[in-house]
C-alpha atoms as a PDB file:
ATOM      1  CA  UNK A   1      15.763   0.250   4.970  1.00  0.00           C
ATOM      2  CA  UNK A   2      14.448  -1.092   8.229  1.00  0.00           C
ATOM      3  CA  UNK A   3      11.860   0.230  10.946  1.00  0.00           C
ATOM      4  CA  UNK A   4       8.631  -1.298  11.669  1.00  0.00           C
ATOM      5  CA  UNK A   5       6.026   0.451   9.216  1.00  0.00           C
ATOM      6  CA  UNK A   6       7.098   2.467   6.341  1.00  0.00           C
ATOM      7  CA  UNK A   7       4.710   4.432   4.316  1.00  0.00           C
ATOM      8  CA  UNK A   8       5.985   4.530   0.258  1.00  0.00           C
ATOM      9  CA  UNK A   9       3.404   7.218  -1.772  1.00  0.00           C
ATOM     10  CA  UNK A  10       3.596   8.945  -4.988  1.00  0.00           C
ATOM     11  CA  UNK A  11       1.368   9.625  -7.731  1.00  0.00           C
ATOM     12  CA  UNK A  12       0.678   6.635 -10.397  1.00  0.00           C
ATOM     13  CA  UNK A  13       3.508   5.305 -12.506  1.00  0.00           C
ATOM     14  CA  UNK A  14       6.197   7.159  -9.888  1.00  0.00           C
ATOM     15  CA  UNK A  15       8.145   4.692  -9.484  1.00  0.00           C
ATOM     16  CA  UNK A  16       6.605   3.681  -5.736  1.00  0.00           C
ATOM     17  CA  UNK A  17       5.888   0.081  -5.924  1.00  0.00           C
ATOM     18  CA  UNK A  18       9.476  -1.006  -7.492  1.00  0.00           C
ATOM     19  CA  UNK A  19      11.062   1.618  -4.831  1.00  0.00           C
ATOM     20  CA  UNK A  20       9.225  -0.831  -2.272  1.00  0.00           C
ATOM     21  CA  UNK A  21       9.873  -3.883  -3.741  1.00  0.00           C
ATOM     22  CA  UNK A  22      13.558  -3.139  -3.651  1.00  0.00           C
ATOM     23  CA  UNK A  23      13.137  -1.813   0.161  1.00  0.00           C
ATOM     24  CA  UNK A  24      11.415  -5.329   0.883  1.00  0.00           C
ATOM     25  CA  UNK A  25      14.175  -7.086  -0.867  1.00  0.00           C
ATOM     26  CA  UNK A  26      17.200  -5.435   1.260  1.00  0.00           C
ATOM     27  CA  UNK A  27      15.752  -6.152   4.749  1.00  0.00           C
ATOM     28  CA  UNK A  28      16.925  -9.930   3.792  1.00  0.00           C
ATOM     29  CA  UNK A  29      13.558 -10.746   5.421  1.00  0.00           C
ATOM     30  CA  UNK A  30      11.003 -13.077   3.727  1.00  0.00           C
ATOM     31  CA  UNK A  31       9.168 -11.222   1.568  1.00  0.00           C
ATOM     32  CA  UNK A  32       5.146 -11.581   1.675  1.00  0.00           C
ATOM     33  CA  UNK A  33       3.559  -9.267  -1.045  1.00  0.00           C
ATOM     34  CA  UNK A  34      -0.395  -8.412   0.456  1.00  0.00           C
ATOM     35  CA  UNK A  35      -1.687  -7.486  -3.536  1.00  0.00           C
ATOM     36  CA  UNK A  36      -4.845  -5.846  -2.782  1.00  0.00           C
ATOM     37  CA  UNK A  37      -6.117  -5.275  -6.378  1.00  0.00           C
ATOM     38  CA  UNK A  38      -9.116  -7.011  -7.738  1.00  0.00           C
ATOM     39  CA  UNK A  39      -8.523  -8.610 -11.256  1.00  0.00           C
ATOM     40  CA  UNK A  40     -11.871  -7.074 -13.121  1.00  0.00           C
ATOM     41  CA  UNK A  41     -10.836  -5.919 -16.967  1.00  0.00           C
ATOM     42  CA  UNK A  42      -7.817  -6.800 -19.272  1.00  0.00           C
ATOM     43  CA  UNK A  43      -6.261  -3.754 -18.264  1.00  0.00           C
ATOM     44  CA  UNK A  44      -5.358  -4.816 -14.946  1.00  0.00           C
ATOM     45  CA  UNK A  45      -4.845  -8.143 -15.551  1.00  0.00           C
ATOM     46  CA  UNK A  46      -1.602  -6.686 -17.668  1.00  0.00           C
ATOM     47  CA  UNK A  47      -0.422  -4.568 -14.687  1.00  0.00           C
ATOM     48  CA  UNK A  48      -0.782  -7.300 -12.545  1.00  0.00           C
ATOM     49  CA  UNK A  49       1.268  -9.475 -15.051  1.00  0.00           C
ATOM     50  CA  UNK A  50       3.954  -6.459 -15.118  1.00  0.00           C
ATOM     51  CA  UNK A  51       4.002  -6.358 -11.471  1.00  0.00           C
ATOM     52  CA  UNK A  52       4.681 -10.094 -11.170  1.00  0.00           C
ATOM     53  CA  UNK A  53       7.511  -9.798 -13.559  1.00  0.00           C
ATOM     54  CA  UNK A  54       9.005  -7.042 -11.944  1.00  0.00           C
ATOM     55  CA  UNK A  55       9.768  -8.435  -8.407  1.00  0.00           C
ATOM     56  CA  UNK A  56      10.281 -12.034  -9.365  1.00  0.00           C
ATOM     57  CA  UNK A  57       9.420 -15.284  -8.270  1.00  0.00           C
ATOM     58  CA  UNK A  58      10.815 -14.774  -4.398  1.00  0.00           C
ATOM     59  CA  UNK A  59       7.686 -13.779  -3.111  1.00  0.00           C
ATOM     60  CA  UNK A  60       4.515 -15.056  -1.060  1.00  0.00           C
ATOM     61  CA  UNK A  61       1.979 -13.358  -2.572  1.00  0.00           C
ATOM     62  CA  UNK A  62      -1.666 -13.065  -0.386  1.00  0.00           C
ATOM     63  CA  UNK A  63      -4.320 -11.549  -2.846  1.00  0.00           C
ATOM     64  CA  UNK A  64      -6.994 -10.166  -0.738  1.00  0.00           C
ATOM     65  CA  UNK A  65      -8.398  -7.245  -1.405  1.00  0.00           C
ATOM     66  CA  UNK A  66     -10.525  -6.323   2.014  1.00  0.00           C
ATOM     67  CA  UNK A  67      -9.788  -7.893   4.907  1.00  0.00           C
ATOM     68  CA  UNK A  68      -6.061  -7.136   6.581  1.00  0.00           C
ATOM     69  CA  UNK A  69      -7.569  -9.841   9.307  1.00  0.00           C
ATOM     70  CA  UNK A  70      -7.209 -12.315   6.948  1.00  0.00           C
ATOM     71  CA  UNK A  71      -3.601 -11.308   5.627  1.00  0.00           C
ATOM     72  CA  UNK A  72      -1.873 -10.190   8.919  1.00  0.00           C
ATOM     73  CA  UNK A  73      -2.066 -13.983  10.795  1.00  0.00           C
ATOM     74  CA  UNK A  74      -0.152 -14.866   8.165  1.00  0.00           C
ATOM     75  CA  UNK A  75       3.161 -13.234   8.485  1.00  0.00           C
ATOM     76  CA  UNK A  76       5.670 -13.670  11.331  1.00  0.00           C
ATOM     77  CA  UNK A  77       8.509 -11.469  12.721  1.00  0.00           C
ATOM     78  CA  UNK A  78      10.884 -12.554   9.868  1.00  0.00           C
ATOM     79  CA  UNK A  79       8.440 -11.393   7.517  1.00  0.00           C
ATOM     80  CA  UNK A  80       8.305  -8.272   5.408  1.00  0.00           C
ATOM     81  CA  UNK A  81       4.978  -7.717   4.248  1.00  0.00           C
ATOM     82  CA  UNK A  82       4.435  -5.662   1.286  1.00  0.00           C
ATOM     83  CA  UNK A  83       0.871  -4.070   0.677  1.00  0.00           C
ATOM     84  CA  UNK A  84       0.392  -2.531  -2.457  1.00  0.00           C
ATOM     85  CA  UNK A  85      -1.400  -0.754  -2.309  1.00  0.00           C
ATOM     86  CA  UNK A  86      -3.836   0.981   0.399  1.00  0.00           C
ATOM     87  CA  UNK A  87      -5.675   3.143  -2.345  1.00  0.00           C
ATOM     88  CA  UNK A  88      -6.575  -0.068  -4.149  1.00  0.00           C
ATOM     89  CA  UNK A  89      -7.940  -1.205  -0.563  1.00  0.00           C
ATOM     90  CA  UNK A  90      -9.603   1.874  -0.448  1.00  0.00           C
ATOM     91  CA  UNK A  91     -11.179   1.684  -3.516  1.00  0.00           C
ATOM     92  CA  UNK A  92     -12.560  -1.273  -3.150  1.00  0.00           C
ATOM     93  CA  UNK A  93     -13.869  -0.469   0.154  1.00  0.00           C
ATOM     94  CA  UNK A  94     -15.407   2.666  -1.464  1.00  0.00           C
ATOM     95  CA  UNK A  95     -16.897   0.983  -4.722  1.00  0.00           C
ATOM     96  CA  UNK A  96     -18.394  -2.284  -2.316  1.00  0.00           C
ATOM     97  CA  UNK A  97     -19.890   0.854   0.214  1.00  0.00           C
ATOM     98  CA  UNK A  98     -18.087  -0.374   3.261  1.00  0.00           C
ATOM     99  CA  UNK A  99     -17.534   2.220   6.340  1.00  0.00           C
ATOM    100  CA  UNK A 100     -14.295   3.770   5.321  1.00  0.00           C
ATOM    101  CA  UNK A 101     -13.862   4.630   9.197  1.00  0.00           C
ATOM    102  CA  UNK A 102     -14.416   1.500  10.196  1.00  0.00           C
ATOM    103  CA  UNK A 103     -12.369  -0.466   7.798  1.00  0.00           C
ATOM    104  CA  UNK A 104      -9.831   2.188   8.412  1.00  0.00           C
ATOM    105  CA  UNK A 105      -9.630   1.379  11.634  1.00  0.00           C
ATOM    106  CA  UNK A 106      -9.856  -1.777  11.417  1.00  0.00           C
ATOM    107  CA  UNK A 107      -6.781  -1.943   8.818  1.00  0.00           C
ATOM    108  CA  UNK A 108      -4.724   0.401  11.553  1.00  0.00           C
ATOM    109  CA  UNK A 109      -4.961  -1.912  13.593  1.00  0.00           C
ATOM    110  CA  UNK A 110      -3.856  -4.855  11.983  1.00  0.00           C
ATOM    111  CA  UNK A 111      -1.031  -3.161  11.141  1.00  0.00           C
ATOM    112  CA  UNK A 112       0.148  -2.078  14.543  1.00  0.00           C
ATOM    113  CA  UNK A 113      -0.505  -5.727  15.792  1.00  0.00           C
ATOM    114  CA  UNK A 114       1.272  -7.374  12.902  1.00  0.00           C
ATOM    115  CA  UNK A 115       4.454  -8.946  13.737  1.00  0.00           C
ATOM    116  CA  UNK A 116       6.753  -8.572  10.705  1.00  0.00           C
ATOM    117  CA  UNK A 117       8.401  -5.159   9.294  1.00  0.00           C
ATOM    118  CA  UNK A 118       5.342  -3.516   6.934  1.00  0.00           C
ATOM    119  CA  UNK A 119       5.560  -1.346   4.116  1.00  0.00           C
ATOM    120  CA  UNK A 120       2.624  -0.250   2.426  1.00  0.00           C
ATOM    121  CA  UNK A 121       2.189   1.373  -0.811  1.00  0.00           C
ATOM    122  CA  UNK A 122      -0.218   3.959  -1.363  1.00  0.00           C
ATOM    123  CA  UNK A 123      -1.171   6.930  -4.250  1.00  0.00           C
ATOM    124  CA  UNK A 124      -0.976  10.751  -3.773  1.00  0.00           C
ATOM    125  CA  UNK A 125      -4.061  11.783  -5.057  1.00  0.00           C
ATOM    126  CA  UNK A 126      -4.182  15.290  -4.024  1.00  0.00           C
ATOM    127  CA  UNK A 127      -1.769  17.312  -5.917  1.00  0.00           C
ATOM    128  CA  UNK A 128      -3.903  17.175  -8.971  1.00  0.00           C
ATOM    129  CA  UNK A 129      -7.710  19.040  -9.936  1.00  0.00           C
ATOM    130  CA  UNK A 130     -10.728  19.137  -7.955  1.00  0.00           C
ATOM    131  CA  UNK A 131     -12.426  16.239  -9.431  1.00  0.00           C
ATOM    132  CA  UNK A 132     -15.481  17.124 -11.305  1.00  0.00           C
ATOM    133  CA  UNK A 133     -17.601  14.566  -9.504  1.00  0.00           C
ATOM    134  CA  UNK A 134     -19.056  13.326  -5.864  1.00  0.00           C
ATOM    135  CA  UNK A 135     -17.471   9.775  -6.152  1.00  0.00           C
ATOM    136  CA  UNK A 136     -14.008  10.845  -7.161  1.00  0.00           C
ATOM    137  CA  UNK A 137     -14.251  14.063  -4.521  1.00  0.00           C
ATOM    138  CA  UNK A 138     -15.271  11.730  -2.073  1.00  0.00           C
ATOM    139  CA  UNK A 139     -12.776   9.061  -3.079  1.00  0.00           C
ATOM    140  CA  UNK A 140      -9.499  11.757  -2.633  1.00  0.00           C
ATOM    141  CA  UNK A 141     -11.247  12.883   0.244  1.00  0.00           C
ATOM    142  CA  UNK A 142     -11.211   9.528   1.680  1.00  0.00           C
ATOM    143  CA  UNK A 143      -7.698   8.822   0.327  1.00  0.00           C
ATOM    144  CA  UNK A 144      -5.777  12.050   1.982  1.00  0.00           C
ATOM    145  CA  UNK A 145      -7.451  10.830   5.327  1.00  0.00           C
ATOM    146  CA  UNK A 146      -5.775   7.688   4.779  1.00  0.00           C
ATOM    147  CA  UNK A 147      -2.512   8.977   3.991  1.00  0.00           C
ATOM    148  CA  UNK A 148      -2.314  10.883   6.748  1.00  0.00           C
ATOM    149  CA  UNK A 149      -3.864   7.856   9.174  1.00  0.00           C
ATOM    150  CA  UNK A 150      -0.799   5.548   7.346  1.00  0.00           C
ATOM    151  CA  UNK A 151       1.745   8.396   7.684  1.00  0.00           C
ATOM    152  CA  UNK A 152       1.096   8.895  11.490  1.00  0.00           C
ATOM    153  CA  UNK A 153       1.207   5.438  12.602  1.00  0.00           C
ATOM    154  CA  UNK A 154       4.432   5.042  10.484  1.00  0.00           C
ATOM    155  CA  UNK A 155       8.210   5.439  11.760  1.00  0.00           C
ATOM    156  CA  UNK A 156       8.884   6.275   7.847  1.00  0.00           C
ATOM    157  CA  UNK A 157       7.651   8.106   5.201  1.00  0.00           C
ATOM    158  CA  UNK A 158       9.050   8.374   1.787  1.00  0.00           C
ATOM    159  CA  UNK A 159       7.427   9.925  -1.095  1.00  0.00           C
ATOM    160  CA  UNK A 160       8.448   8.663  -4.551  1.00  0.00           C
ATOM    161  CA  UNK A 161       8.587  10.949  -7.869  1.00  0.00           C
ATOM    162  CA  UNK A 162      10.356  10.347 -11.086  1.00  0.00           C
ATOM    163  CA  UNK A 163      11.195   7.081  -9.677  1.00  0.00           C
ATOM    164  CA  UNK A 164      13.638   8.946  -6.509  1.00  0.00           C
ATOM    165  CA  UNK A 165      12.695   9.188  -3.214  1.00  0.00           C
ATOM    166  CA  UNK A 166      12.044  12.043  -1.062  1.00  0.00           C
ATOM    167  CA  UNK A 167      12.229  11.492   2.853  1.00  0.00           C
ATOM    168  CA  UNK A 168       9.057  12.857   4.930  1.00  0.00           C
ATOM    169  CA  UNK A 169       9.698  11.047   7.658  1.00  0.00           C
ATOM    170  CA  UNK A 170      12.007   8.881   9.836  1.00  0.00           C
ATOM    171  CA  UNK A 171      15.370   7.718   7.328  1.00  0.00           C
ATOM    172  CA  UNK A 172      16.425   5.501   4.813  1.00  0.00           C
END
C-alpha cells in the first residue's frame, strides 16, 4: 500500500489497527506509531499492552494524545506515521471541551503539511443505535464529521470488517 494519506475505519475489534500496522510495515518506510490514547484505568492499560505486542518492537512510538503540532515535526519523508486512532483524539478533545472545529482543523492541517506517508486509524461509529444520551449523540455526531473530514483529504479509504478490507476509495 502506498499513497500519501490513507484513511483505515471500522467498528471496534474489526480488525483496523493490525490491517494498518501491516500496511505501515510493507511501505519498507520507518515506521512512527502517533498512539493517541490516554492511559486512565487497567482496562486500557491491557489494550495498550496488546497493541504493543502486536506490532513489535520496530516502531517509534510518539504518545500524545492532543496536539498533531507536536507529533508531525517529528517525522520525515521516509517516515510512515501511524495514528491510531483519530476517535481516541477525538475523544479526548471532546471529554477536555476543546473546539472540535478548531482542533479539527488544526489536525487537517498537520496532516496535509506532514512530510511522510500517513495512515490514520479511526472507528465507525454510526452504523449502530441512536445513543440514548447528549454526550454520546454529540460524540458520533462529532465523529462522522471527522470521518468524512479524514476521508476527503485522503487518496485512500479502506474500511475494515471481520478483519478484511473493503476499498472506498483510491486502491490497495
Amino acid at each position: 500500500m502506498s499513497g500519501r494519506v490513507t484513511v483505515i475505519l471500522g467498528g471496534a475489534a474489526s480488525g483496523k489497527s493490525a490491517f494498518a500496522e501491516q500496511a505501515c510495515v510493507n511501505t519498507g518506510k520507518n515506521r512512527i506509531y502517533w498512539a493517541t490514547s490516554q492511559i486512565l484505568d487497567p482496562e486500557m492499560q491491557q489494550k495498550v499492552a496488546r497493541h504493543l505486542t502486536q506490532r513489535g518492537g520496530d516502531w517509534t512510538t510518539i504518545e500524545e494524545p492532543f496536539d498533531a503540532s507536536r507529533v508531525m515535526p517529528r517525522v520525515q519523508a521516509e517516515d510512515v506515521l501511524l495514528m491510531d486512532c483519530a476517535t481516541m483524539w477525538l475523544t479526548n478533545h471532546l471529554l477536555a471541551e476543546h473546539d472540535l472545529e478548531q482542533e479539527t482543523e488544526a489536525l487537517l492541517a498537520a496532516i496535509a503539511n506532514c512530510p511522510a506517508e500517513v495512515v490514520i486509524v479511526t472507528n465507525e461509529t454510526g452504523l449502530g443505535i441512536v445513543p440514548e444520551n447528549a454526550l454520546a449523540r454529540r460524540f458520533r455526531e462529532a465523529q462522522g464529521r471527522l470521518n468524512i473530514a479524514l476521508a476527503e483529504q485522503a487518496e485512500r479509504v479502506v474500511l475494515v470488517a471481520a478483519g478484511l478490507p473493503l476499498v472506498l476509495k483510491g486502491a490497495l
